[in-house]
C-alpha atoms as a PDB file:
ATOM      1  CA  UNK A   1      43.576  18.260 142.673  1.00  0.00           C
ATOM      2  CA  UNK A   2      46.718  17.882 140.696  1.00  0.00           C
ATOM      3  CA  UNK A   3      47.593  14.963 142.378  1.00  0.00           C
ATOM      4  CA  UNK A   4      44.475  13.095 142.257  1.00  0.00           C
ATOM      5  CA  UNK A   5      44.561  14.123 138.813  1.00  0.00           C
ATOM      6  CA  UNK A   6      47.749  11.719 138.357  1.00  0.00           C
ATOM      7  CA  UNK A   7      46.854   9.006 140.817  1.00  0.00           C
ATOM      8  CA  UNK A   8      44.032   8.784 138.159  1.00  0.00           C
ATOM      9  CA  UNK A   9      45.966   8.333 135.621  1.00  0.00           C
ATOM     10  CA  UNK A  10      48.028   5.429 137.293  1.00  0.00           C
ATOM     11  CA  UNK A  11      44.914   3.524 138.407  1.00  0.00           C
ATOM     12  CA  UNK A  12      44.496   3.008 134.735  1.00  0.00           C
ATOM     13  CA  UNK A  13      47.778   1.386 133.682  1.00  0.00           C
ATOM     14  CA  UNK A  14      48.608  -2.339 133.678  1.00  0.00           C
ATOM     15  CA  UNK A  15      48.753  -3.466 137.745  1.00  0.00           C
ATOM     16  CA  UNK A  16      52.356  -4.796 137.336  1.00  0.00           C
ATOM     17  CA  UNK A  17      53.302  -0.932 136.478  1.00  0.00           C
ATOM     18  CA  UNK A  18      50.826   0.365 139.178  1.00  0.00           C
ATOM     19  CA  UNK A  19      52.006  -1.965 141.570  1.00  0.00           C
ATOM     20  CA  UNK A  20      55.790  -1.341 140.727  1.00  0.00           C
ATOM     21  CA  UNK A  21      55.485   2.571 141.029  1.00  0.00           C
ATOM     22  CA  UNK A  22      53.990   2.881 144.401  1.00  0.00           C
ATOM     23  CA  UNK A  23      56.853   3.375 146.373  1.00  0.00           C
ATOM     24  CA  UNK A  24      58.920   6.121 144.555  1.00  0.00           C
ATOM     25  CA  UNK A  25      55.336   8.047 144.055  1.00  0.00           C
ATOM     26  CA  UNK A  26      55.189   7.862 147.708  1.00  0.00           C
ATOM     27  CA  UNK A  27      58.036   9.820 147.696  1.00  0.00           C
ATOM     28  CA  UNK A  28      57.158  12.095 144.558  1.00  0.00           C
ATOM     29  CA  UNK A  29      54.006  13.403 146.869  1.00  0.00           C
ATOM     30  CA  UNK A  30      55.810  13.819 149.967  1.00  0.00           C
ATOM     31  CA  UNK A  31      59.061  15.977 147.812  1.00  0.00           C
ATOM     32  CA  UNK A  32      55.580  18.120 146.420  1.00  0.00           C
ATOM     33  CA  UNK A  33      54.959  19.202 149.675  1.00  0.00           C
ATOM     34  CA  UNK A  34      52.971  22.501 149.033  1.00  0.00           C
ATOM     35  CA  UNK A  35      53.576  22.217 145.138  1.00  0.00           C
ATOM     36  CA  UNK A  36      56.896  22.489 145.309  1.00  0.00           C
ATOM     37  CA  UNK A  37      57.312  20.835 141.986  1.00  0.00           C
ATOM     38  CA  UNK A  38      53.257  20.751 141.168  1.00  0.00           C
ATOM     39  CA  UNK A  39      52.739  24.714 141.419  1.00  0.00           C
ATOM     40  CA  UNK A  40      54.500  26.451 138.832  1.00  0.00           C
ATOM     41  CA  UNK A  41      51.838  26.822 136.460  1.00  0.00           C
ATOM     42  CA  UNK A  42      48.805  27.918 139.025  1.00  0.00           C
ATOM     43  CA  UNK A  43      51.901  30.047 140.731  1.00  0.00           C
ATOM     44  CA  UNK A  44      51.668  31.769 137.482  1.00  0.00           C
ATOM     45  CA  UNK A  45      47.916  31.997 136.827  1.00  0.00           C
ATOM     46  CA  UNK A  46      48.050  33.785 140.812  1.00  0.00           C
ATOM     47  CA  UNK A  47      50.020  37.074 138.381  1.00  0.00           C
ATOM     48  CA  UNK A  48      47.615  37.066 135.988  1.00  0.00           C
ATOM     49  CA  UNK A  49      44.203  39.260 135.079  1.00  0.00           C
ATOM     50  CA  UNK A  50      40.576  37.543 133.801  1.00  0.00           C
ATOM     51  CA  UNK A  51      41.933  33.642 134.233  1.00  0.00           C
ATOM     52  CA  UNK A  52      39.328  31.450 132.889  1.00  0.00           C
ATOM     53  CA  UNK A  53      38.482  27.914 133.989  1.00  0.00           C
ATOM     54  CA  UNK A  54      39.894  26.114 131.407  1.00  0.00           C
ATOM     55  CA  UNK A  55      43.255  27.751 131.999  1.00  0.00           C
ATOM     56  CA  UNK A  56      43.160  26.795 135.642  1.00  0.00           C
ATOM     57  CA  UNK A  57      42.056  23.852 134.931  1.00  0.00           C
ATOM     58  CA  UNK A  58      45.058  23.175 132.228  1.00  0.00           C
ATOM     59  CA  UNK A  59      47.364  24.560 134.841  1.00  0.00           C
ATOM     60  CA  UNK A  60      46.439  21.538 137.262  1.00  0.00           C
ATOM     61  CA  UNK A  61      47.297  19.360 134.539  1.00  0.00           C
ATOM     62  CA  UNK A  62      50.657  20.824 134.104  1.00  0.00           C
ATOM     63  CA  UNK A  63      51.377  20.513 137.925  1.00  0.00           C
ATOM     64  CA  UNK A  64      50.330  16.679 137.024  1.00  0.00           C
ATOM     65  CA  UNK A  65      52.987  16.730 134.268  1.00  0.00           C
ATOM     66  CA  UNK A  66      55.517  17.879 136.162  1.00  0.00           C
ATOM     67  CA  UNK A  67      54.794  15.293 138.899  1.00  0.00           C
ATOM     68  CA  UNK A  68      55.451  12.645 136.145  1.00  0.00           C
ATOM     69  CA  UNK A  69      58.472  14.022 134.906  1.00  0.00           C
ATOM     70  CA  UNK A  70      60.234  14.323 138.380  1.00  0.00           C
ATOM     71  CA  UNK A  71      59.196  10.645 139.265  1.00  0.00           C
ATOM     72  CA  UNK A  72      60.902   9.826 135.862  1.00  0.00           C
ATOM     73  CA  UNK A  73      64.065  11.663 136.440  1.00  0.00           C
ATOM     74  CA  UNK A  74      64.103  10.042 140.257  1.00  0.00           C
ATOM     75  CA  UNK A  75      64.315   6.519 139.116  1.00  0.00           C
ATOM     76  CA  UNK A  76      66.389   7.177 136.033  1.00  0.00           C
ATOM     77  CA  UNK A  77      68.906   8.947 138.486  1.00  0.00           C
ATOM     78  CA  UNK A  78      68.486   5.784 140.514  1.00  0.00           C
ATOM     79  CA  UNK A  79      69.784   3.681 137.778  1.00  0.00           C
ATOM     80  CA  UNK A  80      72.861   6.145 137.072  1.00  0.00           C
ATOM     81  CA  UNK A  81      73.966   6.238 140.599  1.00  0.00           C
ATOM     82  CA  UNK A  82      73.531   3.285 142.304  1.00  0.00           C
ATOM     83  CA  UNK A  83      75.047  -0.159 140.886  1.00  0.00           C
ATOM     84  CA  UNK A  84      72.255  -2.383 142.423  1.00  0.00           C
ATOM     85  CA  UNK A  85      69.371   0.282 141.099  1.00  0.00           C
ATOM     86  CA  UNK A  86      66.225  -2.283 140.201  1.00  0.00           C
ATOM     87  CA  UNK A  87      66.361  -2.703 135.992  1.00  0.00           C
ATOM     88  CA  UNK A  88      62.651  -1.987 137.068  1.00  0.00           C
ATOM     89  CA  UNK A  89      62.930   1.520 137.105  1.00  0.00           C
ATOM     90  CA  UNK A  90      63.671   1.424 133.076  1.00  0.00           C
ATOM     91  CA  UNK A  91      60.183   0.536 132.572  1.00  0.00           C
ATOM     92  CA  UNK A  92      58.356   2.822 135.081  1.00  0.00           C
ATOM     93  CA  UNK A  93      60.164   5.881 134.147  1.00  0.00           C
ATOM     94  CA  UNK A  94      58.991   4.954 130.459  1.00  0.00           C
ATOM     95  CA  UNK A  95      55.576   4.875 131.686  1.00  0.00           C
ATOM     96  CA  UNK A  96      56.010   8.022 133.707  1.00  0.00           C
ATOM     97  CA  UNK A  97      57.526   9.883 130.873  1.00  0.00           C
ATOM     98  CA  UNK A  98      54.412   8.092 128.269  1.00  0.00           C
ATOM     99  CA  UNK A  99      52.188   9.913 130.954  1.00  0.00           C
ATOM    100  CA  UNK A 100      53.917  12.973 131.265  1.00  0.00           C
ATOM    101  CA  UNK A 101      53.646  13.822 127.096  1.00  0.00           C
ATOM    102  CA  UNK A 102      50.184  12.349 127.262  1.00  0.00           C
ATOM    103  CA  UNK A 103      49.099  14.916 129.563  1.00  0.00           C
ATOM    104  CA  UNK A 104      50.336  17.893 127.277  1.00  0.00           C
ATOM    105  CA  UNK A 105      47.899  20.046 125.395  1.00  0.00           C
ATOM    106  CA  UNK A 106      47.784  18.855 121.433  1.00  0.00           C
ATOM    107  CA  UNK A 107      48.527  22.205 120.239  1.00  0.00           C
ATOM    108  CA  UNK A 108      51.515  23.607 122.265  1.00  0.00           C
ATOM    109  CA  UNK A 109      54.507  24.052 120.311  1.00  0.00           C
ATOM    110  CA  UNK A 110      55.888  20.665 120.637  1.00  0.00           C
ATOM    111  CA  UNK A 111      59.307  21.797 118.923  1.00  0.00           C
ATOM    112  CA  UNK A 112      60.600  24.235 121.593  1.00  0.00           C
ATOM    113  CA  UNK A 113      59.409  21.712 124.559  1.00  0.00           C
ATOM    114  CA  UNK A 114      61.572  18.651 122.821  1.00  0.00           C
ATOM    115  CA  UNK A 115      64.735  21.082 122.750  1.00  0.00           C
ATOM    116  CA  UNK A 116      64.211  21.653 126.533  1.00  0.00           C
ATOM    117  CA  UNK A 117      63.917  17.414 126.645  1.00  0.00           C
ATOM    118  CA  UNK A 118      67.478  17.095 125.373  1.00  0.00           C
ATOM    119  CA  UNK A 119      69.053  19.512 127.713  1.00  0.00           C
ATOM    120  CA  UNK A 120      67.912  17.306 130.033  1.00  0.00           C
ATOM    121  CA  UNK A 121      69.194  14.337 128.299  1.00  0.00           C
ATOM    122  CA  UNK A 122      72.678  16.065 127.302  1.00  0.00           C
ATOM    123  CA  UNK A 123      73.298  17.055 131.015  1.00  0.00           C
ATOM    124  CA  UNK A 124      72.833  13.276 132.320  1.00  0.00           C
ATOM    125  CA  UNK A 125      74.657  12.138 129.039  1.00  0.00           C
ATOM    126  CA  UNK A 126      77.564  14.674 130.481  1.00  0.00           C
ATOM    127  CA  UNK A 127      77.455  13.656 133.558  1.00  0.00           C
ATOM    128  CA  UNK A 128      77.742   9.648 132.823  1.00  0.00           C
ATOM    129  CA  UNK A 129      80.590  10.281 130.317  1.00  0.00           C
ATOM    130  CA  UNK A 130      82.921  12.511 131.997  1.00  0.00           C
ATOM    131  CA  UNK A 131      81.905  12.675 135.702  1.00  0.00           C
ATOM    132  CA  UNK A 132      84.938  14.307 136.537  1.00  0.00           C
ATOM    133  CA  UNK A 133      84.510  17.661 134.034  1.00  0.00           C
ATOM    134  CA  UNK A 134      81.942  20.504 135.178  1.00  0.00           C
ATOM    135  CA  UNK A 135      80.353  22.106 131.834  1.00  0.00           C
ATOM    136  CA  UNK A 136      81.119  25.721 131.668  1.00  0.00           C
ATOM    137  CA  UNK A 137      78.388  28.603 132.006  1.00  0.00           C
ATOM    138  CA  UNK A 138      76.667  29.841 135.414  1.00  0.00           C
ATOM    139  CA  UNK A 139      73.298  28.622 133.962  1.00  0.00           C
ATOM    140  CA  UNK A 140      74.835  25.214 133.385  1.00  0.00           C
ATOM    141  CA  UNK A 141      73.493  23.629 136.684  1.00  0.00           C
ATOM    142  CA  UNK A 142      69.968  23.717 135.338  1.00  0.00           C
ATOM    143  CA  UNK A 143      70.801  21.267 132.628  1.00  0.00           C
ATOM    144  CA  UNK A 144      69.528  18.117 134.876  1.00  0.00           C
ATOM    145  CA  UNK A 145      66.300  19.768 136.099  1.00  0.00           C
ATOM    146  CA  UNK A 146      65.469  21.572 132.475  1.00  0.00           C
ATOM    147  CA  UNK A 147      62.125  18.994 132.278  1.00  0.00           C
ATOM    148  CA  UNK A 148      60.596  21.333 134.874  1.00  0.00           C
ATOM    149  CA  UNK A 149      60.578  23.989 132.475  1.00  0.00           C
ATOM    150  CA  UNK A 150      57.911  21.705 130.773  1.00  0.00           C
ATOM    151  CA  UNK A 151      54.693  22.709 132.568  1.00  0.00           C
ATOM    152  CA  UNK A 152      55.166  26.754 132.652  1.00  0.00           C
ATOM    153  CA  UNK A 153      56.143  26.630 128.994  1.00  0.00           C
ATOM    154  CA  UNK A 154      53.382  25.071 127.824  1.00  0.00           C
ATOM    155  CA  UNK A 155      51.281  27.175 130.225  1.00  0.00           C
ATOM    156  CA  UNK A 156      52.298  30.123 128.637  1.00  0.00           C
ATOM    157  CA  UNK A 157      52.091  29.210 125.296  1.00  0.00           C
ATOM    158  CA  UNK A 158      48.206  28.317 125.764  1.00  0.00           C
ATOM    159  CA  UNK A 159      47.711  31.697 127.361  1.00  0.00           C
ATOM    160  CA  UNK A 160      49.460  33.398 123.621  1.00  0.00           C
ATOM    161  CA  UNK A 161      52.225  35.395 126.207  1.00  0.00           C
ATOM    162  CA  UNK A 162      54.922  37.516 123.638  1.00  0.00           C
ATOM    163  CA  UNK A 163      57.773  35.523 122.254  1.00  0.00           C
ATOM    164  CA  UNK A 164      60.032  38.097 124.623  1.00  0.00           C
ATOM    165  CA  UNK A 165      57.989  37.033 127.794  1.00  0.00           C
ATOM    166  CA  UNK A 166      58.374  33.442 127.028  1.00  0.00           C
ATOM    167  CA  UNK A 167      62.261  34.358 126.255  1.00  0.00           C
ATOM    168  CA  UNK A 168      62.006  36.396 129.951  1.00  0.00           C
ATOM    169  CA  UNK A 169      60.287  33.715 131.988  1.00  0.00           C
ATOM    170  CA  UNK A 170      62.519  30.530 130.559  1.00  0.00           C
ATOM    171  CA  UNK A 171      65.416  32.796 131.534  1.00  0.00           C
ATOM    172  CA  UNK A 172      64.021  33.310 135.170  1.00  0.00           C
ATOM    173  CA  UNK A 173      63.212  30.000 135.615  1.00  0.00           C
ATOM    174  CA  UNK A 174      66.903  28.716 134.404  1.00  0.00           C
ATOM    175  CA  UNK A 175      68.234  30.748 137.205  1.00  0.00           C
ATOM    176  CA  UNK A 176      66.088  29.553 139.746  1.00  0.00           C
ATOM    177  CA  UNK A 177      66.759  26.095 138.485  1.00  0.00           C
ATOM    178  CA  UNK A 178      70.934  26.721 138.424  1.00  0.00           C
ATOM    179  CA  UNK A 179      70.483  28.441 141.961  1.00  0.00           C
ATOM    180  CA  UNK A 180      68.534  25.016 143.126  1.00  0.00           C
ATOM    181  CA  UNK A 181      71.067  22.436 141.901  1.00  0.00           C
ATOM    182  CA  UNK A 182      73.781  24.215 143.087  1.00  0.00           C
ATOM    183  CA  UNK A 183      72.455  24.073 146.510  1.00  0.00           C
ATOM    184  CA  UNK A 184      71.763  20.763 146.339  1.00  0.00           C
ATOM    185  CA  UNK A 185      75.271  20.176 145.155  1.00  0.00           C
ATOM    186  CA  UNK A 186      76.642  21.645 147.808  1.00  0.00           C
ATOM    187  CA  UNK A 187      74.501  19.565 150.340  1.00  0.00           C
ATOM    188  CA  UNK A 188      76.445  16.462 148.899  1.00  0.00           C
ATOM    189  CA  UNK A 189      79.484  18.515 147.383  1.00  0.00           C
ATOM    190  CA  UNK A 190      81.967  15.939 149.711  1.00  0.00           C
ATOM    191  CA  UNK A 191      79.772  12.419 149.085  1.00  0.00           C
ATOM    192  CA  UNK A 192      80.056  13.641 145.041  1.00  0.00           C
ATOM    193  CA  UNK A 193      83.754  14.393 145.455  1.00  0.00           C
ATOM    194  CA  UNK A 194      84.644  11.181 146.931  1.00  0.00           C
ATOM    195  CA  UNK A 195      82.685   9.053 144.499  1.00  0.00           C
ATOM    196  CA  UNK A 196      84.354  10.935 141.764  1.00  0.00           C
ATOM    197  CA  UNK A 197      81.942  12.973 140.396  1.00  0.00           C
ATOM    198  CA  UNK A 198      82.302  16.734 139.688  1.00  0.00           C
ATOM    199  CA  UNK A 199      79.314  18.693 140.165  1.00  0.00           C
ATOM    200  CA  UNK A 200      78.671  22.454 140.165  1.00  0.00           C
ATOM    201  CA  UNK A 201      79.664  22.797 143.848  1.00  0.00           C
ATOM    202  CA  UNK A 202      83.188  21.801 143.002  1.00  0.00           C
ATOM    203  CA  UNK A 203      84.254  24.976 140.751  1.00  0.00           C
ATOM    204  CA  UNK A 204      87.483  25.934 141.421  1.00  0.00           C
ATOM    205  CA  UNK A 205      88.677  22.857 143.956  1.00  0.00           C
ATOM    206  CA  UNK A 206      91.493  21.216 143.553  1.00  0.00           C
ATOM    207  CA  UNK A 207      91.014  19.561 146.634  1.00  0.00           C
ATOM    208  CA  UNK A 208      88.274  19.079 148.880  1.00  0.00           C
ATOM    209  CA  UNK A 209      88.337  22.075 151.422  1.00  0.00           C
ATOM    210  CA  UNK A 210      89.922  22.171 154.862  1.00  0.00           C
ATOM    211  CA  UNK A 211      88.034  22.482 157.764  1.00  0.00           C
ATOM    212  CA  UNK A 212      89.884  25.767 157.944  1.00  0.00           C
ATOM    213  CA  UNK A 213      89.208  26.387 154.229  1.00  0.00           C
ATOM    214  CA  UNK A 214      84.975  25.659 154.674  1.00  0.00           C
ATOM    215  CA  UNK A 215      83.957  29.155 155.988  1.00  0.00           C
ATOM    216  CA  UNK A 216      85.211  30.867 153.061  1.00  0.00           C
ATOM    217  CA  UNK A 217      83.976  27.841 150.818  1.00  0.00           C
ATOM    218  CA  UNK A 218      80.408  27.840 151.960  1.00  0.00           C
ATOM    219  CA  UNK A 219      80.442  31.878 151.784  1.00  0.00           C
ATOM    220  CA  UNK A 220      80.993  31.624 148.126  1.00  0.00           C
ATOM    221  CA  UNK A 221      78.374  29.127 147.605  1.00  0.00           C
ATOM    222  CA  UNK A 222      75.544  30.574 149.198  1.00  0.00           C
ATOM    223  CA  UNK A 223      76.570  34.281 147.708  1.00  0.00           C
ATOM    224  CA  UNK A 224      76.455  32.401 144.137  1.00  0.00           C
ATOM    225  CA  UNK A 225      72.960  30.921 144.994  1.00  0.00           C
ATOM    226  CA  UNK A 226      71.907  34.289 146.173  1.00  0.00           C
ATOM    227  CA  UNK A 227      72.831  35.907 143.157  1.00  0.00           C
ATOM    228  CA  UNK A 228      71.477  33.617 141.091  1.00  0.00           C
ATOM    229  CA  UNK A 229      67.858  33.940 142.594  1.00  0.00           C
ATOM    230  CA  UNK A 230      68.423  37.958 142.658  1.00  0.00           C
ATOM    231  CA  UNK A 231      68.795  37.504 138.889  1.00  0.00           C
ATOM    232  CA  UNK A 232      65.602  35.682 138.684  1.00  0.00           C
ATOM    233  CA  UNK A 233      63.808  38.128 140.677  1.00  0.00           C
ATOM    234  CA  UNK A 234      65.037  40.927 138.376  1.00  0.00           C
ATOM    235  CA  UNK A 235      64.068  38.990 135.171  1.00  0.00           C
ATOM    236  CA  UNK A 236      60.380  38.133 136.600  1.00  0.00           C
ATOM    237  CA  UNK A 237      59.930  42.351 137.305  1.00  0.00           C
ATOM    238  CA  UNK A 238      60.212  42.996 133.587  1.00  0.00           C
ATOM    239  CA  UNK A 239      57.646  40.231 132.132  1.00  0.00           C
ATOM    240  CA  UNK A 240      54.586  42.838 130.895  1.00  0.00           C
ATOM    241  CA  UNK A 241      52.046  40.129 131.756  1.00  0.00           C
ATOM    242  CA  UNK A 242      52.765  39.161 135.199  1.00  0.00           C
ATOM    243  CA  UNK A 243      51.242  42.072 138.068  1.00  0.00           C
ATOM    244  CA  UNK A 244      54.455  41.588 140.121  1.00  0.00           C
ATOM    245  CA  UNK A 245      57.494  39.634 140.254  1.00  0.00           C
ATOM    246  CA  UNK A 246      56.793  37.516 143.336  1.00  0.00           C
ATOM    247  CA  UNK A 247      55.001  34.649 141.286  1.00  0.00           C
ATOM    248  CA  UNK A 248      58.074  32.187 142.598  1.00  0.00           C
ATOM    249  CA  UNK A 249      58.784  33.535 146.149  1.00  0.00           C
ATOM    250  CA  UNK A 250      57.222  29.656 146.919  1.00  0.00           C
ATOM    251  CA  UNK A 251      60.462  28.189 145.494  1.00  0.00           C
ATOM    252  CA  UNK A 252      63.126  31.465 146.027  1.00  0.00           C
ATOM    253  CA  UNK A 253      62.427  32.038 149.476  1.00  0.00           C
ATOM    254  CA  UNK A 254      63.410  29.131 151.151  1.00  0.00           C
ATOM    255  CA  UNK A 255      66.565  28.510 149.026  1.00  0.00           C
ATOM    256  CA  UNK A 256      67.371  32.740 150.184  1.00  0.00           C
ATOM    257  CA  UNK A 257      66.176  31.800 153.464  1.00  0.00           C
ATOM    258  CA  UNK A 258      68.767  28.925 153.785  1.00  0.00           C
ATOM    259  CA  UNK A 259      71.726  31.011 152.203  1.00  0.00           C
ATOM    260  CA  UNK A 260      71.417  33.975 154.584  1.00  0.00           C
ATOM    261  CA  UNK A 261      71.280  32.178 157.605  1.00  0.00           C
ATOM    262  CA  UNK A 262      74.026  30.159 156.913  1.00  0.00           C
ATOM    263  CA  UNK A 263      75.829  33.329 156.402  1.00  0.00           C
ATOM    264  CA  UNK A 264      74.783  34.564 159.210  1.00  0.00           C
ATOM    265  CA  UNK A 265      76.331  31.738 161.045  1.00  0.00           C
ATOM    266  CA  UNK A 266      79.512  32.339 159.326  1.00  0.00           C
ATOM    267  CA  UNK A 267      79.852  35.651 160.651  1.00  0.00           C
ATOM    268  CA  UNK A 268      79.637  34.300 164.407  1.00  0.00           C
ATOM    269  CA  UNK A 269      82.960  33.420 166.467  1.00  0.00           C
ATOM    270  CA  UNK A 270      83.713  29.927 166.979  1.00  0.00           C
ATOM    271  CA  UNK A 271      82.665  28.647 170.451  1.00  0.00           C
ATOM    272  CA  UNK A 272      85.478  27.904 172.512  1.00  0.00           C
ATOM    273  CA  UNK A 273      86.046  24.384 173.422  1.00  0.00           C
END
């Protein structure tokens, strides 16, 4: 439903734009496999007592936000990274990100939803001025991917939740959202290095690691994501609203999944040759 709710949306704008967006939506639906980035707000709405229709219905217009935002942030990337990046992408993230605020109920506080906008903007301004300094802070990775605190914010909002469960679930949801980019990071951590950016994988190297150094490298990665999500977890147990803390075992397990069985790994003795 959510995405039909966007395709909608798209069928209405000027064919140029339509025309222009199909391929990197193509690849917006296929990275929202299972609501990956879609779900948060009906993830929510599963913790919750006496949900009415319009609330799940504003919920599946939050996944559609979301779905706009991350398309945005794809082809902006695009244009930061890559040299040859179309200028085409300038004008189709507009339109995704025109979408995207269109889509937002008229009465959320608009205020607190901007200042999560330019953390987003800060972190790529940081990141095209001085690629080679990592900002300080373990919730620093989340910076980049802070629009996907757009959808569950204003979720919440609409359902009244207590300033200090708003406070509680932006908190969770930065640590899921640090614990993400840093394994994403450290998927590309030697591609970054050698293109000279610094990303959050690269604390504390001078150098890229050894192959004898790599063990201990990728130990300290995946205990930093784990933490990270444990801290989330914790967080999510003491919001008074939500029946249970599991509301974003979608997006923690596989990112726990991942870490332990690459520990696992670790802990087995090298085959001999």
């Amino acid at each position: 439903m959510t995405i039909a709710i966007a395709e909608n949306i798209i069928r209405q704008w000027p064919n140029n734009l339509r025309r222009g967006l199909q391929v990197q939506w193509r690849k917006t639906v296929n990275d929202d496999k299972d609501g990956l980035i879609s779900s948060p707000p009906s993830c929510l709405l599963l913790n919750l007592n006496d949900v009415s229709a319009p609330i799940t219905r504003l919920a599946e217009h939050l996944g559609a936000v979301s779905l706009f935002l991350w398309t945005a942030a794809n082809l902006q990337d695009d244009v930061y990274d890559e040299a040859g990046a179309p200028k085409t992408n300038i004008p189709l993230a507009n339109a995704c990100l025109h979408a995207a605020w269109n889509l937002m109920p008229r009465n959320i506080n608009r205020g607190e939803i901007f200042k999560v906008s330019l953390e987003t903007e800060a972190a790529n301004m940081h990141e095209l001025q001085r690629p080679q300094t990592i900002p300080s802070g373990k919730l620093a990775p989340a910076g980049k991917s802070s629009f996907l605190l757009f959808a569950p914010l204003a979720l919440v909002t609409q359902l009244k939740w207590r300033p200090t469960d708003v406070m509680k679930l932006t908190l969770a949801l930065r640590h899921f959202l640090s614990a993400k980019q840093l394994a994403d990071d450290t998927y590309d951590y030697q591609e970054d290095w050698m293109k000279g950016r610094r990303t959050f994988a690269h604390r504390g190297l001078k150098n890229l690691p050894t192959n004898s150094e790599l063990p201990a490298y990728y130990k300290r990665q995946a205990n930093q994501i784990l933490k990270l999500t444990s801290t989330c977890r914790q967080i999510l147990k003491t919001i008074s609203v939500l029946k249970d803390g599991d509301c974003l075992n979608k997006y923690l397990n596989p990112l726990e999944t991942n870490c332990r069985r690459s520990l696992a790994n670790l802990k087995r003795p090298a085959r001999r040759a």
